[in-house]
N, C-alpha and C. Protein backbone atom coordinates (compact mmCIF):
# COMPACT_ATOMS: atom_id res chain seq x y z
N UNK A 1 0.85 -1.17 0.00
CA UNK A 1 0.00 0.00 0.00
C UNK A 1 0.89 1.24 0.00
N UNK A 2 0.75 2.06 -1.16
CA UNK A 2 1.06 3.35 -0.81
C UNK A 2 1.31 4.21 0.01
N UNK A 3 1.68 5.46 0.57
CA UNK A 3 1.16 6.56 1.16
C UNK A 3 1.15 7.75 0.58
N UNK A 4 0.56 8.33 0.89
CA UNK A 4 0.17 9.70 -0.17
C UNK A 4 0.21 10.95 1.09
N UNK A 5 0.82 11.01 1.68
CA UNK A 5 1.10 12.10 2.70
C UNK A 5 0.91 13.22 3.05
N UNK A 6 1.15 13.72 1.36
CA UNK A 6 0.90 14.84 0.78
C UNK A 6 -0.46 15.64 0.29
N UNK A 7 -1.56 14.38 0.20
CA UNK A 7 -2.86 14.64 -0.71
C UNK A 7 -3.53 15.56 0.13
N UNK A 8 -3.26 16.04 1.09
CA UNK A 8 -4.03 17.41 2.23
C UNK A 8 -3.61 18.06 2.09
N UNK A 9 -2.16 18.44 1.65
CA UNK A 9 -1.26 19.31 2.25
C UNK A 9 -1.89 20.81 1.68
N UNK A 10 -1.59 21.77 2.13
CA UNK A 10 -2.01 22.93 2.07
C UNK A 10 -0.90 24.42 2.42
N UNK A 11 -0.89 25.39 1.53
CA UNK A 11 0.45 26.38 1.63
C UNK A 11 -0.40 27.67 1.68
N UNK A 12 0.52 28.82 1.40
CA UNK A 12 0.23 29.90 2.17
C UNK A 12 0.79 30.57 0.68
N UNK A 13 0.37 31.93 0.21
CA UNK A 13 1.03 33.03 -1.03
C UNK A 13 0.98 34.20 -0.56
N UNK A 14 2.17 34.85 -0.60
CA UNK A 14 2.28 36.27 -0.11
C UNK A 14 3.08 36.62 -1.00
N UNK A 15 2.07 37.92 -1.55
CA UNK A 15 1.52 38.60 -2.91
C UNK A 15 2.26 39.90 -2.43
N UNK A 16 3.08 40.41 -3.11
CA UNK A 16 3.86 41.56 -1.99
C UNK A 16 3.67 42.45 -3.45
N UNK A 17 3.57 43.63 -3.92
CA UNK A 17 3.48 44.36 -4.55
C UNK A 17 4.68 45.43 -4.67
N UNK A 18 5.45 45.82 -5.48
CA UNK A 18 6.69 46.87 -5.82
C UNK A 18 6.74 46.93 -7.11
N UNK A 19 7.00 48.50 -6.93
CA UNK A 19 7.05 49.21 -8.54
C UNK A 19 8.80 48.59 -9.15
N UNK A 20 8.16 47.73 -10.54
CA UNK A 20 9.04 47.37 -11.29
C UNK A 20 10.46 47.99 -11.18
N UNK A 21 10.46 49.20 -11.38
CA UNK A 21 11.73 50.44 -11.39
C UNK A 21 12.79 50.73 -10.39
N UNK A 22 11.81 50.91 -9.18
CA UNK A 22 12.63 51.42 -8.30
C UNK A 22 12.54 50.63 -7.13
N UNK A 23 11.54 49.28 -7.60
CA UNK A 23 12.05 47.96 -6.57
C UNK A 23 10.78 48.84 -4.78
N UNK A 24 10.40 50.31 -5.03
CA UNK A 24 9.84 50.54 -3.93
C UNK A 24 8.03 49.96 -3.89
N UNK A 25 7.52 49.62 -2.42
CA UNK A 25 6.70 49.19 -2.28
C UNK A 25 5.35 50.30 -2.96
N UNK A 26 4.27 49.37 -3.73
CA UNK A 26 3.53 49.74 -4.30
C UNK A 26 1.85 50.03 -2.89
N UNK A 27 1.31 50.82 -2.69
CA UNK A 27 0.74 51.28 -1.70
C UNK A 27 -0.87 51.01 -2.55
N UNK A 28 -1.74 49.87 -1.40
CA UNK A 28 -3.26 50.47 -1.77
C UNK A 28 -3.58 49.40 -3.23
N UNK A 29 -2.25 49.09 -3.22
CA UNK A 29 -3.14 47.81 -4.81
C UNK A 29 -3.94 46.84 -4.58
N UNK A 30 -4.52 46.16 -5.40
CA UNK A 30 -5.68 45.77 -5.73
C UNK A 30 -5.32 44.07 -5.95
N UNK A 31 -5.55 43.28 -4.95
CA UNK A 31 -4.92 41.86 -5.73
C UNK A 31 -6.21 41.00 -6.06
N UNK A 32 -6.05 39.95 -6.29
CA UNK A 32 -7.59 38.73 -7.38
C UNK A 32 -6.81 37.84 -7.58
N UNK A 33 -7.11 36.95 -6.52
CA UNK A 33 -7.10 35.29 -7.09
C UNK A 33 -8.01 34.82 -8.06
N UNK A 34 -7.90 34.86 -9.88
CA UNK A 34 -8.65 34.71 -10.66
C UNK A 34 -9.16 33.08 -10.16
N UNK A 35 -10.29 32.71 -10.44
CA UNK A 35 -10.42 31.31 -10.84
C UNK A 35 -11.29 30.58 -8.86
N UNK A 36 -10.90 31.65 -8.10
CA UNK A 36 -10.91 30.81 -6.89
C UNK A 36 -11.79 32.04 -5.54
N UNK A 37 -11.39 33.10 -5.98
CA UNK A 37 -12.12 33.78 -5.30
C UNK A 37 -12.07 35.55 -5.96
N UNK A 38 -13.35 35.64 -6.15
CA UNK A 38 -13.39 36.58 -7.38
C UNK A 38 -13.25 38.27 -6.33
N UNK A 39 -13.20 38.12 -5.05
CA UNK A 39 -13.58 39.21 -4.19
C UNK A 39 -11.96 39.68 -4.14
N UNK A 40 -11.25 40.63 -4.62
CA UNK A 40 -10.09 41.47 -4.50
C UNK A 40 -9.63 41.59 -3.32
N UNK A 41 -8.82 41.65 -2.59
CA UNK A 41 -7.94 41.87 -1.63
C UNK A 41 -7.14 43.56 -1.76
N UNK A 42 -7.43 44.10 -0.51
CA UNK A 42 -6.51 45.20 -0.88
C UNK A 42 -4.97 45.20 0.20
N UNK A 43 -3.91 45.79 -0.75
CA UNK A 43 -2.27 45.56 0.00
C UNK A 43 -2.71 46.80 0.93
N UNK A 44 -3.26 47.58 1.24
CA UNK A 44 -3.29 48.36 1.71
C UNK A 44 -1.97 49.34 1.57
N UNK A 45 -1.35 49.37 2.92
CA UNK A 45 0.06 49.77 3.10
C UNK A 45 0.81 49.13 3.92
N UNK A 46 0.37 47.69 3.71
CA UNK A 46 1.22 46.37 4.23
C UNK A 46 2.11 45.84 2.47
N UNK A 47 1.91 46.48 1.42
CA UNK A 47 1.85 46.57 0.24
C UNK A 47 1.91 44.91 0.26
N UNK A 48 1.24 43.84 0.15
CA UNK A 48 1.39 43.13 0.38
C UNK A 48 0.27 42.09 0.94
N UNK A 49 -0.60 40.88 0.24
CA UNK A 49 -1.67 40.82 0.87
C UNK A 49 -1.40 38.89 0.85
N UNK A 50 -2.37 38.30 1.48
CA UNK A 50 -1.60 36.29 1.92
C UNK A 50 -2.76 35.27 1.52
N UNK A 51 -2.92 34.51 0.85
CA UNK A 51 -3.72 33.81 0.74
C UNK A 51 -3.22 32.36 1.32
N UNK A 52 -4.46 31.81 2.57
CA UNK A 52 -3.98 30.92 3.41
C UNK A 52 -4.57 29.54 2.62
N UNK A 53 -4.29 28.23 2.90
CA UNK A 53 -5.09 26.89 3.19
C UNK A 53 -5.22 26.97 1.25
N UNK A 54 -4.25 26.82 0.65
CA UNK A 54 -4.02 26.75 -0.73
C UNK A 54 -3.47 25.47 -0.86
N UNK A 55 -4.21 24.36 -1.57
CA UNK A 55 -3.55 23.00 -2.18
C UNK A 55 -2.18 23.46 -2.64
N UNK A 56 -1.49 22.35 -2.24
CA UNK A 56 0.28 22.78 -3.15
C UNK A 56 0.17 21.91 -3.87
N UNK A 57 0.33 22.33 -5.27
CA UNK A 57 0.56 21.97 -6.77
C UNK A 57 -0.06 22.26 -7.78
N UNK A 58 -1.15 23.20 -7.24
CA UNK A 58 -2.05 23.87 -8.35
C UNK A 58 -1.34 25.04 -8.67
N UNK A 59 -1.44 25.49 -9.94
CA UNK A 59 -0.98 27.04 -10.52
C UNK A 59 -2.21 28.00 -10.14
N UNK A 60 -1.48 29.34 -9.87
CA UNK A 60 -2.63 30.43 -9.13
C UNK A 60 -2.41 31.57 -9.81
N UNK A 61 -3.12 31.72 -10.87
CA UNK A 61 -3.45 33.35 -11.49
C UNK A 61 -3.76 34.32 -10.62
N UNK A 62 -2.90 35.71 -10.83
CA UNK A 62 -3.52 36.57 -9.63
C UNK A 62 -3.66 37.91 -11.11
N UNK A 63 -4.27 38.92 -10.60
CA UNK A 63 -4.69 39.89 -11.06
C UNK A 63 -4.29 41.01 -10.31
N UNK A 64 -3.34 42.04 -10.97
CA UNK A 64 -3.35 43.21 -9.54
C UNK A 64 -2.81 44.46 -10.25
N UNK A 65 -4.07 45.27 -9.25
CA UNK A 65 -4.52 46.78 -9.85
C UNK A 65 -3.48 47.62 -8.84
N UNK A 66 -3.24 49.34 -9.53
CA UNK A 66 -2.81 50.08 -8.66
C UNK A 66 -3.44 51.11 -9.25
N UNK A 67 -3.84 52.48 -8.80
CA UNK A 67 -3.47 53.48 -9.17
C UNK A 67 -2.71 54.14 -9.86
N UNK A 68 -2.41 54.39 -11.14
CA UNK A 68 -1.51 54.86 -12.01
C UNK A 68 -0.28 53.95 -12.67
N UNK A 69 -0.42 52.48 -12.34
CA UNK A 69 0.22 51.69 -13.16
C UNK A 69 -0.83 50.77 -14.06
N UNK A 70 -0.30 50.23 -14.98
CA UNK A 70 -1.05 49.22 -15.81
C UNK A 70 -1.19 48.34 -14.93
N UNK A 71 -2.72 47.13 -15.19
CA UNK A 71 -3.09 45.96 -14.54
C UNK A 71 -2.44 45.16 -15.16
N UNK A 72 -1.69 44.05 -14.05
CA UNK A 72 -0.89 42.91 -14.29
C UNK A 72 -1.63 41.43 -14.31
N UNK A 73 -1.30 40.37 -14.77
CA UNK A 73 -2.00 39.18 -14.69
C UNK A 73 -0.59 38.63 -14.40
């Protein structure tokens, strides 16, 4: 018999936001786990937002808005 040890297991994503350029933290953006929970998260001015109790081995599209930069996928 097998064991599969792993088939629960569950991880954590911390989505940290910084402007491409100058590497400084991006304030107040807008994050979206496409596909899994359609309700946005805001980084506030933690620039930076965590999604808990995530299967490990699935791929996770995120979506994220700012104020005066282009939206990223």
């Amino acid at each position: 018999m097998e064991s599969n040890a792993n088939a629960n297991a569950s991880g954590s994503i911390y989505v940290v936001i910084a402007d491409a350029a100058t590497g400084l933290p991006v304030n107040n953006a807008s994050v979206q786990m496409l596909g899994r929970d359609n309700r946005p998260k805001s980084a506030g001015t933690k620039n930076g937002v965590i999604y808990d109790g995530l299967p490990i081995g699935n791929g996770y599209t995120f979506r994220i808005e700012a104020l005066g930069y282009a939206s990223m996928i």
